[in-house]
N, C-alpha and C. Protein backbone atom coordinates (compact mmCIF):
# COMPACT_ATOMS: atom_id res chain seq x y z
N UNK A 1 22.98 -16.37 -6.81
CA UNK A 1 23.09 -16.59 -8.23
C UNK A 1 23.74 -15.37 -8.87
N UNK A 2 24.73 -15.88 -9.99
CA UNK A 2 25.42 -14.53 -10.45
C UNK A 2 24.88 -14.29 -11.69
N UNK A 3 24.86 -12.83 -11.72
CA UNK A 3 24.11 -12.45 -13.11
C UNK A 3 25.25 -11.55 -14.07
N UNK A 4 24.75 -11.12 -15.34
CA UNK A 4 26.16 -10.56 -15.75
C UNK A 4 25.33 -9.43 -15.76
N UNK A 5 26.09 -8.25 -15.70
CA UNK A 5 25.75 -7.10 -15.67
C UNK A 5 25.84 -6.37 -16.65
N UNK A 6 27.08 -6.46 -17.31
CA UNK A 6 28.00 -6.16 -18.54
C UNK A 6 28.96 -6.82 -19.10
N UNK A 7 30.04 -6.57 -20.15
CA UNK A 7 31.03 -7.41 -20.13
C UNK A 7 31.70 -7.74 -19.09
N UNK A 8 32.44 -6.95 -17.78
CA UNK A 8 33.05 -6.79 -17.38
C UNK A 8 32.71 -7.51 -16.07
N UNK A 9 31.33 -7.24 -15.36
CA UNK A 9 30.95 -7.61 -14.08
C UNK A 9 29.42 -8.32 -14.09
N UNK A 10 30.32 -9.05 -12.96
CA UNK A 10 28.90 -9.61 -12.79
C UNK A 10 28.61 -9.75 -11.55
N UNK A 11 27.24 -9.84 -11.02
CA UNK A 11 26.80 -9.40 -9.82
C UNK A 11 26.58 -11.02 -8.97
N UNK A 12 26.28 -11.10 -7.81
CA UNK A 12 25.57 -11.54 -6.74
C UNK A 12 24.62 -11.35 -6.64
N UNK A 13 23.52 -11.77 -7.13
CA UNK A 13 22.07 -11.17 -6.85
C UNK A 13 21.56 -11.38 -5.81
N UNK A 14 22.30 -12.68 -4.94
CA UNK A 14 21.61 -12.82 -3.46
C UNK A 14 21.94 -12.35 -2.39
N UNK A 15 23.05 -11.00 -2.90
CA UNK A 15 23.70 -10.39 -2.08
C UNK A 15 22.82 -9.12 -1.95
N UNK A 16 22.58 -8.66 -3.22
CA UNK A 16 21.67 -7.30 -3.29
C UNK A 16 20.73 -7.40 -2.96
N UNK A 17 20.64 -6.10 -1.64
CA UNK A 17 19.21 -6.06 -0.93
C UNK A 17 18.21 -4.99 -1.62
N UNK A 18 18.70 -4.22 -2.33
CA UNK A 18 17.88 -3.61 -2.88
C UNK A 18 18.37 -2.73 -4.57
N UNK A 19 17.47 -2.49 -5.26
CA UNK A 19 17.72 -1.64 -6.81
C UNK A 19 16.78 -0.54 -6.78
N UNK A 20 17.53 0.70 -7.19
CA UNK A 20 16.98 1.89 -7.36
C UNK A 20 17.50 1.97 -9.04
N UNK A 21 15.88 3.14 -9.37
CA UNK A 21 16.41 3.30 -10.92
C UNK A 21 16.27 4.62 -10.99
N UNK A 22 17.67 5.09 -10.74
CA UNK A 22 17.80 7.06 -10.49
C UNK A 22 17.95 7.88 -11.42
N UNK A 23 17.91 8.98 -11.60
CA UNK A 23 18.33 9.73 -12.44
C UNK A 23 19.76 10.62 -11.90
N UNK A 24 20.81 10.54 -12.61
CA UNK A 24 21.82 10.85 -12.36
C UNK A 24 22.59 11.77 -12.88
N UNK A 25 23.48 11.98 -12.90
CA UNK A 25 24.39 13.52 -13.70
C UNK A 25 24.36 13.26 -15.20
N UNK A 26 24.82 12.21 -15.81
CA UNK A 26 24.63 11.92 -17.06
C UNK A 26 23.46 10.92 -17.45
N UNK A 27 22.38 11.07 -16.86
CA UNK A 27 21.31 9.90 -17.53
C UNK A 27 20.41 9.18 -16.26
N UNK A 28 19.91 8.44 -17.05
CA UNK A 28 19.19 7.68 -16.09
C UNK A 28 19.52 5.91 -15.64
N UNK A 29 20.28 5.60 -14.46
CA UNK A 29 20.58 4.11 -14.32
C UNK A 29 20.36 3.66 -12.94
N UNK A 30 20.15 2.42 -13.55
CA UNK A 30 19.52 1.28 -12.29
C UNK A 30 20.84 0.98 -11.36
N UNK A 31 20.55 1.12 -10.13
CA UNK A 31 22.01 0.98 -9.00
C UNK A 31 21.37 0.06 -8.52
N UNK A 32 22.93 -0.86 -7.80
CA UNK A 32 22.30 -2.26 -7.24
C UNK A 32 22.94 -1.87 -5.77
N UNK A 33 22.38 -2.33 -4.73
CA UNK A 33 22.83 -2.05 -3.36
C UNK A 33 23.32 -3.42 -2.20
N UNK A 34 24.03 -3.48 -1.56
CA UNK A 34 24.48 -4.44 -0.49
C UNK A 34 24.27 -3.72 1.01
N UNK A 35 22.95 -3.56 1.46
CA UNK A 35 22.70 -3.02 2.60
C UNK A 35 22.69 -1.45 2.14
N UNK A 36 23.66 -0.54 2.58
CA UNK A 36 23.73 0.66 2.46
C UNK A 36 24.56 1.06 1.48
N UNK A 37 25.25 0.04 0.67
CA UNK A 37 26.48 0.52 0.07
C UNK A 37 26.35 0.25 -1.49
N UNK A 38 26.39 1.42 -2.13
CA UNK A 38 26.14 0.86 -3.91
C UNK A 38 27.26 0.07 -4.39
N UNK A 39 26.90 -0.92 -5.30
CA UNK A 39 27.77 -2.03 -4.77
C UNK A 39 27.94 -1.94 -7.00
N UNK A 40 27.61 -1.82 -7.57
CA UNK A 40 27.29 -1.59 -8.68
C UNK A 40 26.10 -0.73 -9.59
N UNK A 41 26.58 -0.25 -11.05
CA UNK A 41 25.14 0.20 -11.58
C UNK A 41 25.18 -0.01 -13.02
N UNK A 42 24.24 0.09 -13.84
CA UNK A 42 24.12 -0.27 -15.27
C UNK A 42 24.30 0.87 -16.19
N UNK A 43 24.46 0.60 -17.29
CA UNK A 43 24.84 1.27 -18.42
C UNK A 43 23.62 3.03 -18.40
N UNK A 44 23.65 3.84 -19.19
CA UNK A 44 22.81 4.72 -18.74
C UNK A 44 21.86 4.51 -20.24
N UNK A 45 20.20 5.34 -19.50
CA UNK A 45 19.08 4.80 -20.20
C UNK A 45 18.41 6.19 -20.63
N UNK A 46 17.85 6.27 -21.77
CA UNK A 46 17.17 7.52 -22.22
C UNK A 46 15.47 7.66 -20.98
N UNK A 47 15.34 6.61 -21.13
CA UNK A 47 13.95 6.80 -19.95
C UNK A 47 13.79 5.83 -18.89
N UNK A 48 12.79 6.09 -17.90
CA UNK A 48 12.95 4.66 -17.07
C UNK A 48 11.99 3.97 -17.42
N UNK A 49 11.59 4.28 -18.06
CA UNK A 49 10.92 2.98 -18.92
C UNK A 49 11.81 1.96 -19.72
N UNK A 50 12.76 2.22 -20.04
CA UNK A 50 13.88 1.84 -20.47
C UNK A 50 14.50 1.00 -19.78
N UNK A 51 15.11 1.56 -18.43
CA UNK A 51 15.52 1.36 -17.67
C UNK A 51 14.92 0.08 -16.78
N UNK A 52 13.36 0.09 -16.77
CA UNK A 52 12.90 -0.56 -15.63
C UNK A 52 12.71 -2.13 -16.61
N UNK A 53 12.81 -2.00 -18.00
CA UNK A 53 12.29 -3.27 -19.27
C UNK A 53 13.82 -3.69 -18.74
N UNK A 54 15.05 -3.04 -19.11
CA UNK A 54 16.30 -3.75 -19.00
C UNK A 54 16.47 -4.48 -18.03
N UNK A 55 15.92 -3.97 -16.72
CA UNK A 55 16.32 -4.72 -15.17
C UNK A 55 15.11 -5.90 -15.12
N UNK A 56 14.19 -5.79 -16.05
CA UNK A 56 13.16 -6.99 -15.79
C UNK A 56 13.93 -8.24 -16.77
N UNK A 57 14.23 -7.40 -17.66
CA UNK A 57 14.90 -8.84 -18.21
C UNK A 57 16.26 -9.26 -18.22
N UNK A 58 16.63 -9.15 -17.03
CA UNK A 58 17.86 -9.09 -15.88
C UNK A 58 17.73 -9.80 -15.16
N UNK A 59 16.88 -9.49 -14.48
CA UNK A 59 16.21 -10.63 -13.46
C UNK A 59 15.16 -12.12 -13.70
N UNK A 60 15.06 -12.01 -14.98
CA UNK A 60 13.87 -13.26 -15.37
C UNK A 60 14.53 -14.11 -15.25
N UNK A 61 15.73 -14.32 -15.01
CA UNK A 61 16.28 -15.95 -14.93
C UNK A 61 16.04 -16.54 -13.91
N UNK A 62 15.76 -15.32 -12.36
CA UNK A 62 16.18 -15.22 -11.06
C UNK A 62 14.64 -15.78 -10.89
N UNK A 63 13.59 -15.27 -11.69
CA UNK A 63 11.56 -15.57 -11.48
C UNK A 63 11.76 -16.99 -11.78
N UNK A 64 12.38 -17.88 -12.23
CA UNK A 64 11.71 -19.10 -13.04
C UNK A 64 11.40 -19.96 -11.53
């Protein structure tokens, strides 16, 4: 199932084996992975609390 990520991209979600929500050089963002390889990541977040509300309601289409 494809999800949108942003304007621009949109993902495979049944491709991604796994999501990390890192802290990075400029901020804090959720990376999406295809085995070993970051395959995409999201906009950047003041907290991961932030971060972890955005990717839940990212994925609620994927829970029903």
């Amino acid at each position: 199932m494809f999800v949108r990520l942003n304007e621009r991209v949109y993902l495979n979600m049944s491709k991604i084996t796994r999501t990390k929500i890192d802290h990075v050089e400029d901020g804090i963002r959720v990376r999406f992975y295809e085995g070993k390889d970051q395959v995409a990541k999201s906009k950047r977040f003041e907290t991961v609390e932030d971060a972890s509300k955005w990717f839940e309601e990212l994925i609620k289409p994927l829970n029903k």
